[in-house]
N, C-alpha and C. Protein backbone atom coordinates (compact mmCIF):
# COMPACT_ATOMS: atom_id res chain seq x y z
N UNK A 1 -19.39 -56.11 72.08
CA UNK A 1 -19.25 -55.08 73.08
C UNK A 1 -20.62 -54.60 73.50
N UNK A 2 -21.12 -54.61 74.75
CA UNK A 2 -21.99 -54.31 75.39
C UNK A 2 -23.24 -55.03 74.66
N UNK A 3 -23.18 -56.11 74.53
CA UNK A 3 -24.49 -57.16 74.30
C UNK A 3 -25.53 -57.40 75.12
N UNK A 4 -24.43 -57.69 76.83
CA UNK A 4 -25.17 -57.34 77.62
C UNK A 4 -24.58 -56.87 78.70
N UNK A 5 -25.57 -55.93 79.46
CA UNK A 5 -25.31 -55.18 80.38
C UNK A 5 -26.20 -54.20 80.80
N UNK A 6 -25.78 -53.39 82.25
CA UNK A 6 -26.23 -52.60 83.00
C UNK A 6 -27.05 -51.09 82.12
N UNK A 7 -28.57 -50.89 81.78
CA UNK A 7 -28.80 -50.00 81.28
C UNK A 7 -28.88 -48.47 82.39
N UNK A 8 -28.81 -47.62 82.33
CA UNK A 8 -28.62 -46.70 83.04
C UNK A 8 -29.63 -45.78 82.61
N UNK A 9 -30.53 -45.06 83.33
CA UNK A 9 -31.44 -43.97 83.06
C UNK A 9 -30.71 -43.18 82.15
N UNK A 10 -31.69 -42.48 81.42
CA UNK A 10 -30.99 -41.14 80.58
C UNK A 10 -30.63 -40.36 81.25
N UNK A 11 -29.58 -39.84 80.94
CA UNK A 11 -29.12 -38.54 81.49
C UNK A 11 -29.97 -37.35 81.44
N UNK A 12 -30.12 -36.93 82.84
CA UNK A 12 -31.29 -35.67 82.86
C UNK A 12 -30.29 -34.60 83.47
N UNK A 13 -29.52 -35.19 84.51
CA UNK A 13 -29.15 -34.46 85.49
C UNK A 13 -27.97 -33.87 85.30
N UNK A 14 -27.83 -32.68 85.75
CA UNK A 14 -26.50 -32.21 85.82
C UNK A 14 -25.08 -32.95 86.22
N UNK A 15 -25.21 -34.08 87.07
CA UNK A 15 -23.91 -34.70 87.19
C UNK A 15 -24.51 -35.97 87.49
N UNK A 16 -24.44 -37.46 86.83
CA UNK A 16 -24.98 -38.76 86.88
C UNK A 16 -23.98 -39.32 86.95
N UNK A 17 -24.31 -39.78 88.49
CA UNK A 17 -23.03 -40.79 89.19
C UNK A 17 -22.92 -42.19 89.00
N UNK A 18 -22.08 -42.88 88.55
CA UNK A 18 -22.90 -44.18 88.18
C UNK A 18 -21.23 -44.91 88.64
N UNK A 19 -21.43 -45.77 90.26
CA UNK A 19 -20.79 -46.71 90.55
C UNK A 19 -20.84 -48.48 90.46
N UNK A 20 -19.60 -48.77 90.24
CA UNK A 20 -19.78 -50.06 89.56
C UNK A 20 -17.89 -50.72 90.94
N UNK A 21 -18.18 -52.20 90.49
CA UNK A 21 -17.66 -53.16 91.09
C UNK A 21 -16.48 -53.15 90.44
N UNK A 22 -15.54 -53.53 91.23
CA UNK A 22 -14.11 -54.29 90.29
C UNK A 22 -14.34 -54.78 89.00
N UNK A 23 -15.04 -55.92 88.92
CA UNK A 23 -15.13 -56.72 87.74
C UNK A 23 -15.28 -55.94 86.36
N UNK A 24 -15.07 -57.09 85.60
CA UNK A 24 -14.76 -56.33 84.76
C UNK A 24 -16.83 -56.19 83.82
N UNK A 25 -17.15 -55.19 83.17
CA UNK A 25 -18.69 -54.81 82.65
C UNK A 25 -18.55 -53.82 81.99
N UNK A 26 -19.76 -54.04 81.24
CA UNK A 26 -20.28 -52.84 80.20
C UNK A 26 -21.49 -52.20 81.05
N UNK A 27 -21.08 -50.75 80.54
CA UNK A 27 -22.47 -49.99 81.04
C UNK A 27 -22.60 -48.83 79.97
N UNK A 28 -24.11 -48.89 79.60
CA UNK A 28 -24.62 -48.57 78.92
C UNK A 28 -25.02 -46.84 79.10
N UNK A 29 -24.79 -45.46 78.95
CA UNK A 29 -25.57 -44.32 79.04
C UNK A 29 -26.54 -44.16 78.07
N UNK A 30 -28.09 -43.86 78.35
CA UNK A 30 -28.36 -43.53 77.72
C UNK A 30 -29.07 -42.14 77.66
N UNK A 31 -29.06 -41.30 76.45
CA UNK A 31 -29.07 -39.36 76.59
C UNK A 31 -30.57 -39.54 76.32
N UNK A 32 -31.36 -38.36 76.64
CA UNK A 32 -32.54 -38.20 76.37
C UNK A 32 -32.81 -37.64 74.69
N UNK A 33 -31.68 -37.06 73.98
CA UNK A 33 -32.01 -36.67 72.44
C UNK A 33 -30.63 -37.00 72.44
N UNK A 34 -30.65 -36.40 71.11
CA UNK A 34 -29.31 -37.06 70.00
C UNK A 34 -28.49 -36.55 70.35
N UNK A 35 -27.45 -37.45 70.92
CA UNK A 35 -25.67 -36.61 71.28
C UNK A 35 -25.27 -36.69 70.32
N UNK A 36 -24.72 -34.88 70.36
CA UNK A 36 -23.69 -34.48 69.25
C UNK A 36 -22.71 -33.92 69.67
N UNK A 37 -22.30 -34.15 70.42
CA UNK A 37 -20.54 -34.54 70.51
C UNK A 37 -20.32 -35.20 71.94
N UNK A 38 -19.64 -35.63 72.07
CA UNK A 38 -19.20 -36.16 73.08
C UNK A 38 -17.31 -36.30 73.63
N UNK A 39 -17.11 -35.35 75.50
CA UNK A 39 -15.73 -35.76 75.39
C UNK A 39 -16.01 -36.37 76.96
N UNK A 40 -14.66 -36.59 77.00
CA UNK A 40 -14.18 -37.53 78.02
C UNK A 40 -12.80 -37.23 78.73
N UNK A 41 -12.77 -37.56 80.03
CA UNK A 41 -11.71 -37.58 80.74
C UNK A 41 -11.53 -39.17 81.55
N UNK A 42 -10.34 -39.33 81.52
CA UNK A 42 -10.51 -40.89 82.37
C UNK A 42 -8.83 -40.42 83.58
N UNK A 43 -8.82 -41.57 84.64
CA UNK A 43 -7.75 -41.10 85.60
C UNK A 43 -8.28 -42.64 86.59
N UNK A 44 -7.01 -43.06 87.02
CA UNK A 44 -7.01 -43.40 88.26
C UNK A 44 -6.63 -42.61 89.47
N UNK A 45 -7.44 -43.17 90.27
CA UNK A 45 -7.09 -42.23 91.82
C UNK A 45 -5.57 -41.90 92.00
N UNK A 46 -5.19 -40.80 92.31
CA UNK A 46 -4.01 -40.28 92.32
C UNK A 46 -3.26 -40.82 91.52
N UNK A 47 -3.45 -40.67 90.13
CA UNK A 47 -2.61 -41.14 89.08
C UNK A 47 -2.82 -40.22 88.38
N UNK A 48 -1.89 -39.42 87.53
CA UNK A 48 -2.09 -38.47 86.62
C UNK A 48 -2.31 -39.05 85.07
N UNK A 49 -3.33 -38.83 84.47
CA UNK A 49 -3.64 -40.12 83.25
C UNK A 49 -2.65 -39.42 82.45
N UNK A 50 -2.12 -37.91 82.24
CA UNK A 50 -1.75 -37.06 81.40
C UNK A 50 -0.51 -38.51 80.52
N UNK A 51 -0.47 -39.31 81.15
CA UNK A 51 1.07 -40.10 81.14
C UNK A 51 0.74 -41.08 80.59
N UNK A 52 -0.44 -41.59 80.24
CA UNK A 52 -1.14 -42.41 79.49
C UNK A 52 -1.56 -42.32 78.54
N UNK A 53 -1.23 -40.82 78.21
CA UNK A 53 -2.68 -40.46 76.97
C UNK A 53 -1.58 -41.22 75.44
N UNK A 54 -0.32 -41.48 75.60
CA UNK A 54 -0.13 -42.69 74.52
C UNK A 54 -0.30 -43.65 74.10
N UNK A 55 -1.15 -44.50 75.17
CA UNK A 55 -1.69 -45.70 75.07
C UNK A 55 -3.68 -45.43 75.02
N UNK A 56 -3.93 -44.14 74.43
CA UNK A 56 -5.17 -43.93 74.15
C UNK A 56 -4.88 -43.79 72.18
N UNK A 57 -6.35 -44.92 71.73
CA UNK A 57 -6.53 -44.92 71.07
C UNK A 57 -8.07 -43.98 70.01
N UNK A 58 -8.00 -43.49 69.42
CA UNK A 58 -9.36 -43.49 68.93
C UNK A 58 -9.33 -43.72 67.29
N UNK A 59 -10.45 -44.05 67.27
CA UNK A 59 -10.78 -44.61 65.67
C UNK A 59 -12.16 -45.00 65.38
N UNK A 60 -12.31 -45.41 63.92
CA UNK A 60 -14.17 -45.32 63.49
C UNK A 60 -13.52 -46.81 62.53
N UNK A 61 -14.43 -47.34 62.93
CA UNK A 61 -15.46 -48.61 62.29
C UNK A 61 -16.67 -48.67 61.54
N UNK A 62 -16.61 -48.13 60.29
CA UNK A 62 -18.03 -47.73 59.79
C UNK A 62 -18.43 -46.24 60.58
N UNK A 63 -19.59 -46.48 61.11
CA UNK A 63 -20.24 -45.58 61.87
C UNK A 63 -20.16 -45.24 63.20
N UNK A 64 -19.18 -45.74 63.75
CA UNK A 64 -18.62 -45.89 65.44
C UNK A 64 -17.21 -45.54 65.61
N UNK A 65 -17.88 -44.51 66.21
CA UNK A 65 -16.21 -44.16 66.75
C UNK A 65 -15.98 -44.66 68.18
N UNK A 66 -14.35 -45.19 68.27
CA UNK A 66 -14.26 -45.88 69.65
C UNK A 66 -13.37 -45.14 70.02
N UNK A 67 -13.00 -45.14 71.29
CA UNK A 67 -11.52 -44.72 72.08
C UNK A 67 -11.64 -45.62 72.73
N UNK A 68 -10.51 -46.15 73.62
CA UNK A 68 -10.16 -47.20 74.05
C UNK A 68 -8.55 -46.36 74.65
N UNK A 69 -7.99 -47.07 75.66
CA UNK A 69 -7.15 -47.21 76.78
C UNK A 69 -7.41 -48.18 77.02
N UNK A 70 -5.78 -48.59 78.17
CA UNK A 70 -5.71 -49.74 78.35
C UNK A 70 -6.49 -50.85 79.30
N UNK A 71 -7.82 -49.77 79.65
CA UNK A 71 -8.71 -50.41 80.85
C UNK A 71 -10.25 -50.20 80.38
N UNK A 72 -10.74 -49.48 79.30
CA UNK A 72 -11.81 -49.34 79.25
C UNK A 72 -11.70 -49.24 77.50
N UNK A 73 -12.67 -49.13 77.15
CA UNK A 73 -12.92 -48.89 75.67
C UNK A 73 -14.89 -48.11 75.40
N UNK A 74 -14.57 -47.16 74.75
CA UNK A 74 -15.90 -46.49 74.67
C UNK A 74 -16.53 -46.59 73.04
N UNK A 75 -17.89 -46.38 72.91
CA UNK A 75 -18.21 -46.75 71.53
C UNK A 75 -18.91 -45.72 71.50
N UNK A 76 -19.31 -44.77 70.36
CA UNK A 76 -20.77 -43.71 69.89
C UNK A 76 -20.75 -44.16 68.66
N UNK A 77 -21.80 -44.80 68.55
CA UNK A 77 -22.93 -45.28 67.29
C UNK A 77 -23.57 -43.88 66.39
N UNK A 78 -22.75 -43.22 64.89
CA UNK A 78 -23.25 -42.08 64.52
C UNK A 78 -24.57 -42.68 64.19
N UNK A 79 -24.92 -43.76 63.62
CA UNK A 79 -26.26 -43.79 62.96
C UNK A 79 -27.21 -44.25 64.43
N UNK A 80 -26.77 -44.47 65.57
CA UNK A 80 -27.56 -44.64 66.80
C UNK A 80 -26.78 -43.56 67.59
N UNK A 81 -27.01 -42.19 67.81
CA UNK A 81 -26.50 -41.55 68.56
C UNK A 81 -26.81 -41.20 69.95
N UNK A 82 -27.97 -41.81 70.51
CA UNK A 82 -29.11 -41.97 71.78
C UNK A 82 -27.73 -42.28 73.18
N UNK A 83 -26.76 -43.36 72.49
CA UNK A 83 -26.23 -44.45 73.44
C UNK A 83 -24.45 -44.42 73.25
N UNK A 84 -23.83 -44.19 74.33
CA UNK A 84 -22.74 -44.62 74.62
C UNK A 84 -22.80 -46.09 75.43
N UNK A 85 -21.66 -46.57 74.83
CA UNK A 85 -21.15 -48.15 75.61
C UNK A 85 -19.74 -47.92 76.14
N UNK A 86 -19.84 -48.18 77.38
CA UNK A 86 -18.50 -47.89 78.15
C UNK A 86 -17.87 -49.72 78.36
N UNK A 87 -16.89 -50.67 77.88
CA UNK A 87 -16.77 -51.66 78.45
C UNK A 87 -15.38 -51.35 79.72
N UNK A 88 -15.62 -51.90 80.82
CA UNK A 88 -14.21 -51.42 81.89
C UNK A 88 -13.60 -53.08 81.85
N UNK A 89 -12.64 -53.44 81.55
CA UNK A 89 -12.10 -54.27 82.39
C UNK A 89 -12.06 -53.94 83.80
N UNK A 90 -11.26 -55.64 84.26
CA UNK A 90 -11.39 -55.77 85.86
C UNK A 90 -10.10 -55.05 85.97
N UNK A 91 -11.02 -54.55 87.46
CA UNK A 91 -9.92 -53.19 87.89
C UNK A 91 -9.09 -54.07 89.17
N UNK A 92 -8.33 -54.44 88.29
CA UNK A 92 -6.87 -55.12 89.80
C UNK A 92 -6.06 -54.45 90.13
N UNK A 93 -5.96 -53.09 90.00
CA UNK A 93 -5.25 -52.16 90.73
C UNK A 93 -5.58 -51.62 92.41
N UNK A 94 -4.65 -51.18 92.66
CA UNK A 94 -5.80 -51.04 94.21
C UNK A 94 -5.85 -49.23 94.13
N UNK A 95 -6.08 -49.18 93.22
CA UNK A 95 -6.98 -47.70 93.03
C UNK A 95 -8.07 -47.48 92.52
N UNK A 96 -9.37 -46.73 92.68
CA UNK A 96 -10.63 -46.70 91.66
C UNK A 96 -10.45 -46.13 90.62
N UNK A 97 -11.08 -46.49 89.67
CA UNK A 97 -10.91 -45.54 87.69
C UNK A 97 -12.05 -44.95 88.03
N UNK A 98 -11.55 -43.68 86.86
CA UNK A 98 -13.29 -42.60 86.78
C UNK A 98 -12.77 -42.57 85.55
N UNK A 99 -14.12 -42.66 84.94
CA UNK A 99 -14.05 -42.07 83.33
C UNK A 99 -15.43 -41.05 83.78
N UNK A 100 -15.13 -39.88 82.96
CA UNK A 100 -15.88 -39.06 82.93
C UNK A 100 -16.20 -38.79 81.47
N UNK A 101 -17.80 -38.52 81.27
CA UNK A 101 -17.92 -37.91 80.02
C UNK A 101 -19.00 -37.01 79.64
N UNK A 102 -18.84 -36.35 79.19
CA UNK A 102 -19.45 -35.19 79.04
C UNK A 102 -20.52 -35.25 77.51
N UNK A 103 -21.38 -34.85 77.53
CA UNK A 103 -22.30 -35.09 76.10
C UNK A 103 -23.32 -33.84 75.95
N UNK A 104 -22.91 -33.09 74.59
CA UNK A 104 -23.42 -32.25 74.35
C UNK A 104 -24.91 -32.47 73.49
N UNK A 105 -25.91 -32.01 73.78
CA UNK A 105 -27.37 -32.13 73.19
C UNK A 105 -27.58 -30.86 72.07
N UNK A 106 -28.78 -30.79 71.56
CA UNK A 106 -29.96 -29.33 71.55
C UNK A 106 -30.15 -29.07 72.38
N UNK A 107 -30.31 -29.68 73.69
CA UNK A 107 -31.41 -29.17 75.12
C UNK A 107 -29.83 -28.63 75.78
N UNK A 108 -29.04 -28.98 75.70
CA UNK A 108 -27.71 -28.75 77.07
C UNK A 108 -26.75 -30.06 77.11
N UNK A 109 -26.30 -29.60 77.65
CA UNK A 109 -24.76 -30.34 77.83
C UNK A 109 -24.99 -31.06 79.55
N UNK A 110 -24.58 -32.33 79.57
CA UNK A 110 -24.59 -33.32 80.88
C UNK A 110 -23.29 -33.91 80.91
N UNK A 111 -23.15 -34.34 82.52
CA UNK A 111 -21.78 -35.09 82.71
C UNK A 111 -22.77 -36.32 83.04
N UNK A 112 -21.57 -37.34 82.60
CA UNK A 112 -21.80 -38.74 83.58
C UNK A 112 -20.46 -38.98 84.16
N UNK A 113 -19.94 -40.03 85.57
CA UNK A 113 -18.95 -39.76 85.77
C UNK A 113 -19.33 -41.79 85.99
N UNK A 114 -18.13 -42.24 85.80
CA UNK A 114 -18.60 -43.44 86.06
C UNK A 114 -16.85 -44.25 86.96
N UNK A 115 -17.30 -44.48 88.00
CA UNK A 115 -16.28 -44.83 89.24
C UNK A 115 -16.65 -46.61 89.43
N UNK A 116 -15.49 -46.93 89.29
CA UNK A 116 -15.02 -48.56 88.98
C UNK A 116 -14.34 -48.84 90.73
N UNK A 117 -14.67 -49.13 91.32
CA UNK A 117 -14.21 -49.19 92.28
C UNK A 117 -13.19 -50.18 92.41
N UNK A 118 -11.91 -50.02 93.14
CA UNK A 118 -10.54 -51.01 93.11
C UNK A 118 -11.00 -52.41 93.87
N UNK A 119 -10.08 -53.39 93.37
CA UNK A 119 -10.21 -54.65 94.31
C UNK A 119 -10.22 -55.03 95.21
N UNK A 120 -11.14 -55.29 96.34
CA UNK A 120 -10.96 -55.26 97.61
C UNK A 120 -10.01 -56.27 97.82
N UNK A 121 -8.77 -55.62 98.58
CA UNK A 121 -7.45 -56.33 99.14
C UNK A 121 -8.23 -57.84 100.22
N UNK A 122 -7.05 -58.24 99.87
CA UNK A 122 -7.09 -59.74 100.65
C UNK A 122 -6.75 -59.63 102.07
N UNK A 123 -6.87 -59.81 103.32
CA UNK A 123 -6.23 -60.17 104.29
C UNK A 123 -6.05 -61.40 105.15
């Protein structure tokens, strides 16, 4: 999971927009100091996720805690806490996904919002 892929500036900013393609990729956040905690919201465009949240998983592997749904899967490394790994599958829906996540520091608290854009239809 995320071996390779898209690195993304650290989060400085109050809201870090980070758009991506159908296909399916890993993208990498990385925080400027040590995230200590981290949450998340995910949704497709006019889809209420509230209806999904049964097919959300979370769990730890050693030192990594993941969540995962049925379109993305997220990783935080406790003994590397610098870096979230977001992997999205390909988005064949014809709606865009947002996962949003939020990461609390020492310095302050940042969003990243990260928008998967849907498959461009055939004609």
């Amino acid at each position: 999971m995320c071996a390779s892929c898209d690195i993304e500036d650290p989060i400085k900013l109050d809201r870090h927009l980070i758009e991506v393609d159908y296909q399916a990729q890993d993208v990498i956040i990385n925080a400027d100091e040590k995230i200590l905690t981290m949450l998340y919201d995910y949704s497709e465009s006019d889809v209420d996720h509230s209806n999904n949240n049964a097919n959300l998983k979370e769990y730890r592997d050693g030192s990594i805690k993941y969540i995962e749904c049925e379109w993305f899967k997220m990783a935080l490394d406790a003994s590397d806490p610098y870096h979230i790994c977001i992997s999205l599958d390909e988005n064949r829906s014809n709606k865009d996904r947002k996962v949003k996540i939020r990461v609390s520091r020492r310095i302050g608290t940042d969003e990243a919002l990260i928008v998967q854009k849907r498959k461009p239809s055939r004609q």
